[in-house]
N, C-alpha and C. Protein backbone atom coordinates (compact mmCIF):
# COMPACT_ATOMS: atom_id res chain seq x y z
N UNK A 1 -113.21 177.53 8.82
CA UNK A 1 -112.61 176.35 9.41
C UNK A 1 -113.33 176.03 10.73
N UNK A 2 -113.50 174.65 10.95
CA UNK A 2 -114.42 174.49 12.24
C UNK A 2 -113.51 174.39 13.18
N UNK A 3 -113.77 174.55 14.55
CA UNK A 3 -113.16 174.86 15.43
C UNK A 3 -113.09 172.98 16.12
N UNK A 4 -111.99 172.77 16.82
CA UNK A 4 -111.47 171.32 17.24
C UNK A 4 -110.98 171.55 18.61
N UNK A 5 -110.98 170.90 19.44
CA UNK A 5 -110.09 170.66 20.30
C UNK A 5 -108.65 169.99 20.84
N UNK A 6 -107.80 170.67 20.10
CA UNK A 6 -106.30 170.05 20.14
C UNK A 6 -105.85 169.46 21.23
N UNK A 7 -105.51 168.09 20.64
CA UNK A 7 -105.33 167.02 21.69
C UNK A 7 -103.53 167.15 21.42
N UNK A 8 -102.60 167.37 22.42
CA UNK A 8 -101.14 167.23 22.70
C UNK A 8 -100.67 168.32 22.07
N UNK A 9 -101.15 169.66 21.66
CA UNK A 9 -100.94 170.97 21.17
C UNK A 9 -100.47 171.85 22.32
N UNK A 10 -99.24 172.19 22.60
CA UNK A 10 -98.51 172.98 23.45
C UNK A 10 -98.28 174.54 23.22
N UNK A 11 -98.38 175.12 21.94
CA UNK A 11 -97.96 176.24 21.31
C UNK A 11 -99.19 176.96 21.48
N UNK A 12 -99.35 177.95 22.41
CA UNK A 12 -100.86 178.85 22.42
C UNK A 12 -100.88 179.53 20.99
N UNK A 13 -99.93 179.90 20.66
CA UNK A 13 -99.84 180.99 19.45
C UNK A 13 -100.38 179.77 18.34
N UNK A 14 -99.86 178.32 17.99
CA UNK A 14 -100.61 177.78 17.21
C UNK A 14 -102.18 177.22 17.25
N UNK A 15 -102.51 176.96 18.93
CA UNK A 15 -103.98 177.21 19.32
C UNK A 15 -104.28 178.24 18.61
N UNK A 16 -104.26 179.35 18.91
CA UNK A 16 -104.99 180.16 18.22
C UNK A 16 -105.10 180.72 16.79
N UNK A 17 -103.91 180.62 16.11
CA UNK A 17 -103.81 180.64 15.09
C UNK A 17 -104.72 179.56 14.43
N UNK A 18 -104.64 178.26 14.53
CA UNK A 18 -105.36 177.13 13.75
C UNK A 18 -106.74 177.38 14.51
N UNK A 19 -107.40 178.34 14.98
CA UNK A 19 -109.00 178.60 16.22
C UNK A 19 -109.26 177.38 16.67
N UNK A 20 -108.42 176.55 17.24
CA UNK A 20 -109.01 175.63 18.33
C UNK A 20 -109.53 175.71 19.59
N UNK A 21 -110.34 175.42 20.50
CA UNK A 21 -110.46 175.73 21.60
C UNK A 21 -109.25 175.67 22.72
N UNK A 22 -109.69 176.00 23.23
CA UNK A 22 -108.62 176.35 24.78
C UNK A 22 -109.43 176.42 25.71
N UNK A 23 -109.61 175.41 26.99
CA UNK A 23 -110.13 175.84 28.28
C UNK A 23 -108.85 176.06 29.44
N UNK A 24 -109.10 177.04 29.70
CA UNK A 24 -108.69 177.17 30.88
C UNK A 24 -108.60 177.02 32.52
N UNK A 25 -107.98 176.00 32.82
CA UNK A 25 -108.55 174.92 33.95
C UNK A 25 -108.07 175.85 35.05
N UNK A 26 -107.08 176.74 35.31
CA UNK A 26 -106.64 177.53 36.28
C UNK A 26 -107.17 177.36 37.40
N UNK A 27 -108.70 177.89 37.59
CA UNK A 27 -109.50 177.75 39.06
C UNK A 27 -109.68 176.17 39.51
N UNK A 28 -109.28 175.42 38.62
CA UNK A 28 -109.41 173.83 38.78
C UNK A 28 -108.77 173.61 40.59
N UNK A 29 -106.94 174.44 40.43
CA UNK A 29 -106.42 174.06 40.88
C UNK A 29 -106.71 174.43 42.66
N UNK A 30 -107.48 175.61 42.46
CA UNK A 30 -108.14 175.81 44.01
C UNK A 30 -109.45 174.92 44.17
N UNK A 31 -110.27 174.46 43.26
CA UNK A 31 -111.47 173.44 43.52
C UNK A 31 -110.63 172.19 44.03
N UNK A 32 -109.57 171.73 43.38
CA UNK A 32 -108.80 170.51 44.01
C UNK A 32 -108.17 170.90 45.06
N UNK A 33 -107.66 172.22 45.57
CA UNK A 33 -107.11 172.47 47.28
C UNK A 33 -108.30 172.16 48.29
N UNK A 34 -109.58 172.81 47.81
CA UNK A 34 -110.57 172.59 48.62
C UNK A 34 -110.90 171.42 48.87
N UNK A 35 -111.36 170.55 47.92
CA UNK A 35 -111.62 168.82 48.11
C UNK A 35 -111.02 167.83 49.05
N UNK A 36 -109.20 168.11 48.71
CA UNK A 36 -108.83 167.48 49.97
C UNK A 36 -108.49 166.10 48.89
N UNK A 37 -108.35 165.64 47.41
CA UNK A 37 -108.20 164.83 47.28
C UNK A 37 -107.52 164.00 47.61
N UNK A 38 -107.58 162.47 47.45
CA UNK A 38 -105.36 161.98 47.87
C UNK A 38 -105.18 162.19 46.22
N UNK A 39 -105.63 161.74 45.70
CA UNK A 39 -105.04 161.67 44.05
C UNK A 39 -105.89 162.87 43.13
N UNK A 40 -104.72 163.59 42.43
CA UNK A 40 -105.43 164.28 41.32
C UNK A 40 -104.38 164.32 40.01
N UNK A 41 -104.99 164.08 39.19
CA UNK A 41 -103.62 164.64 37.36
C UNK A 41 -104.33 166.07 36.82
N UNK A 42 -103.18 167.10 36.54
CA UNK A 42 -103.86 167.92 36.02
C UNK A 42 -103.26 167.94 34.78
N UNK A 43 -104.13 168.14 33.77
CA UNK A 43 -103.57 167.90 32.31
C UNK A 43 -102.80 168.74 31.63
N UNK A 44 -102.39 168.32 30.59
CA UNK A 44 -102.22 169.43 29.62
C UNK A 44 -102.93 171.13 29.37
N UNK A 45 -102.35 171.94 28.76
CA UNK A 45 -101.42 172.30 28.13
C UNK A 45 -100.34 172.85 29.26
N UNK A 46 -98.99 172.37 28.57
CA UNK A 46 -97.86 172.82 29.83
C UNK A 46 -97.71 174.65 29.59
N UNK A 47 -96.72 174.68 30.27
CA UNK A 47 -96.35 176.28 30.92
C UNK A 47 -97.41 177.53 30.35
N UNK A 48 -98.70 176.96 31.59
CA UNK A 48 -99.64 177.94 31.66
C UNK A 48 -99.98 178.56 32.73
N UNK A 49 -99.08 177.92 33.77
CA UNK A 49 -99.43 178.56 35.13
C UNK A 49 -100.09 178.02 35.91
N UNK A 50 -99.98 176.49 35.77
CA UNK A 50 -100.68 175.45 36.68
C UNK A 50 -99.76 175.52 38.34
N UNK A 51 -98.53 175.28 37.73
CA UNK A 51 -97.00 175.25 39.02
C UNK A 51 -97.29 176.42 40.31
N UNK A 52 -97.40 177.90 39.13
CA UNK A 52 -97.47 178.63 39.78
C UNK A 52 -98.69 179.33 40.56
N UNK A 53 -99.68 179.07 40.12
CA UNK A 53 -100.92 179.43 40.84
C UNK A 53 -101.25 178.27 42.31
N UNK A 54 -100.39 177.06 41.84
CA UNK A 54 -100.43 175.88 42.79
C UNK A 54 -99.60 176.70 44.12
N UNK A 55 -97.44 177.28 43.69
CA UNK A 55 -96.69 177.63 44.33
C UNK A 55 -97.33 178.84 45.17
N UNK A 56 -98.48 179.98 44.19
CA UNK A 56 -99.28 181.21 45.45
C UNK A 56 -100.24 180.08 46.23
N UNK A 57 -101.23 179.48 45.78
CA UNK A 57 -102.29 178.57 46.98
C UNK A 57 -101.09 178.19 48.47
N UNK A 58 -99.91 177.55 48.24
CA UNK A 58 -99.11 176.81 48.49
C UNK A 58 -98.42 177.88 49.81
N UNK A 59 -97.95 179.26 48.92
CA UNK A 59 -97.19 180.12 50.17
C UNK A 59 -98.07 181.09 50.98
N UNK A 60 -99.35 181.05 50.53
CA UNK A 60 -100.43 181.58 50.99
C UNK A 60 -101.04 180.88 52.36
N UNK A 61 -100.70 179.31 51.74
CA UNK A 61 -101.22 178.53 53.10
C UNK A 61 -100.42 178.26 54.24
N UNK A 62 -99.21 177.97 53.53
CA UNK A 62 -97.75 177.77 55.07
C UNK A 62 -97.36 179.06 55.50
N UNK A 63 -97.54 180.33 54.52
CA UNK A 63 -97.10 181.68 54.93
C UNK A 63 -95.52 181.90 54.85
N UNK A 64 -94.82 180.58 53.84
CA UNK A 64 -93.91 180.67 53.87
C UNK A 64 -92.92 180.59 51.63
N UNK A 65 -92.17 180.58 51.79
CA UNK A 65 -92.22 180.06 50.28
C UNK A 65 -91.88 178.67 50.07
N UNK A 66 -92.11 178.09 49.22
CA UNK A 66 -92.42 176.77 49.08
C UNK A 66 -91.88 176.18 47.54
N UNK A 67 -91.19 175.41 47.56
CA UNK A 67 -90.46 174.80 46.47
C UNK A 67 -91.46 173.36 45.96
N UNK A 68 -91.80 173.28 44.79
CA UNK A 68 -91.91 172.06 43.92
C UNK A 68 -91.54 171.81 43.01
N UNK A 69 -90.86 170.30 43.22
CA UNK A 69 -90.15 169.38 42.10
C UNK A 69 -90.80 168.71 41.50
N UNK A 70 -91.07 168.52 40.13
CA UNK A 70 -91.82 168.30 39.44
C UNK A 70 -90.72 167.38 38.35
N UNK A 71 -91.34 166.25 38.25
CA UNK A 71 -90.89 164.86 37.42
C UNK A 71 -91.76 164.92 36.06
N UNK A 72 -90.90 165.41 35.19
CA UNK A 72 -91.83 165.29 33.62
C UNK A 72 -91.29 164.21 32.96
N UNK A 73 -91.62 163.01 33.67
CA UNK A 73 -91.48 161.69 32.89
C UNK A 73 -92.32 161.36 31.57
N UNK A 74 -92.86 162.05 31.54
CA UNK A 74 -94.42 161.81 30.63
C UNK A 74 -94.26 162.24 29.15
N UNK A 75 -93.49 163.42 29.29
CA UNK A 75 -93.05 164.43 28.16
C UNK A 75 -92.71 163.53 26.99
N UNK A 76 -91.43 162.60 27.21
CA UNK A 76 -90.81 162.08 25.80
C UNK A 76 -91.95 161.08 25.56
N UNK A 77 -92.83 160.21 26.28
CA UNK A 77 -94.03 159.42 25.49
C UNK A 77 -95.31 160.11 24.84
N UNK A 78 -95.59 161.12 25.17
CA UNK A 78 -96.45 162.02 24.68
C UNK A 78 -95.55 162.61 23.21
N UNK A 79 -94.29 163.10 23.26
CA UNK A 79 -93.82 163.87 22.37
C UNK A 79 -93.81 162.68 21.04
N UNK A 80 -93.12 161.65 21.65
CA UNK A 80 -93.22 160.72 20.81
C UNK A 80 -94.52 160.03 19.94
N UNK A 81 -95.65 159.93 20.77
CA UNK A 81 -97.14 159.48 20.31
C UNK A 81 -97.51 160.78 19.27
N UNK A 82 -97.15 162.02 19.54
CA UNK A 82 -97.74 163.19 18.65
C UNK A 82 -97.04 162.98 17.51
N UNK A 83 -95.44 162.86 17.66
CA UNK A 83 -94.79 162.55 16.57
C UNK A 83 -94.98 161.33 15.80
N UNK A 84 -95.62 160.69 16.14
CA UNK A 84 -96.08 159.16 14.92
C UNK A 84 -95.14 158.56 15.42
N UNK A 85 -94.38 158.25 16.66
CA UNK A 85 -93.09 157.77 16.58
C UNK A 85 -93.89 156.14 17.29
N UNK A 86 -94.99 156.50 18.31
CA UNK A 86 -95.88 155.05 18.56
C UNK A 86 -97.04 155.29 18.18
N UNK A 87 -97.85 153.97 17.92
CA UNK A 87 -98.80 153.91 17.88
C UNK A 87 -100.14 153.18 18.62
């Protein structure tokens, strides 16, 4: 089976099971502390440890602990586009 890059695939266990690729953007999130952007999106795949590698950069830098609220407005139009529900 040739290997693909799963576009809106959340399930690592089905990543790997079906051998799709997987990059792992992790260090992304300290190249974007350094830059200084005003705007950045970090993508997909959810609960990989984007929040939390952000929440250590985060209590590392104020020296304190640090709370983020996070708005997953995005979720039901994505869930919906995977599901055939738009087109």
């Amino acid at each position: 089976m040739a290997r693909t890059i799963s576009i809106g695939r959340q399930d690592f266990e089905k990543i790997r099971i079906n051998n799709n690729f997987y990059i792992d953007k992790t260090d992304f999130i300290r190249q974007w502390w350094e830059e200084g952007d005003d705007v950045t999106l970090i993508t997909r795949p959810r609960r990989f440890g984007k929040t939390l590698a952000l929440p250590n950069y985060l209590m590392r830098y104020y020296g304190k602990k640090v709370i983020i609220l996070l708005d997953e407005y995005d979720t039901p139009m994505q869930e919906a586009y995977v599901g055939g529900v738009l087109e």
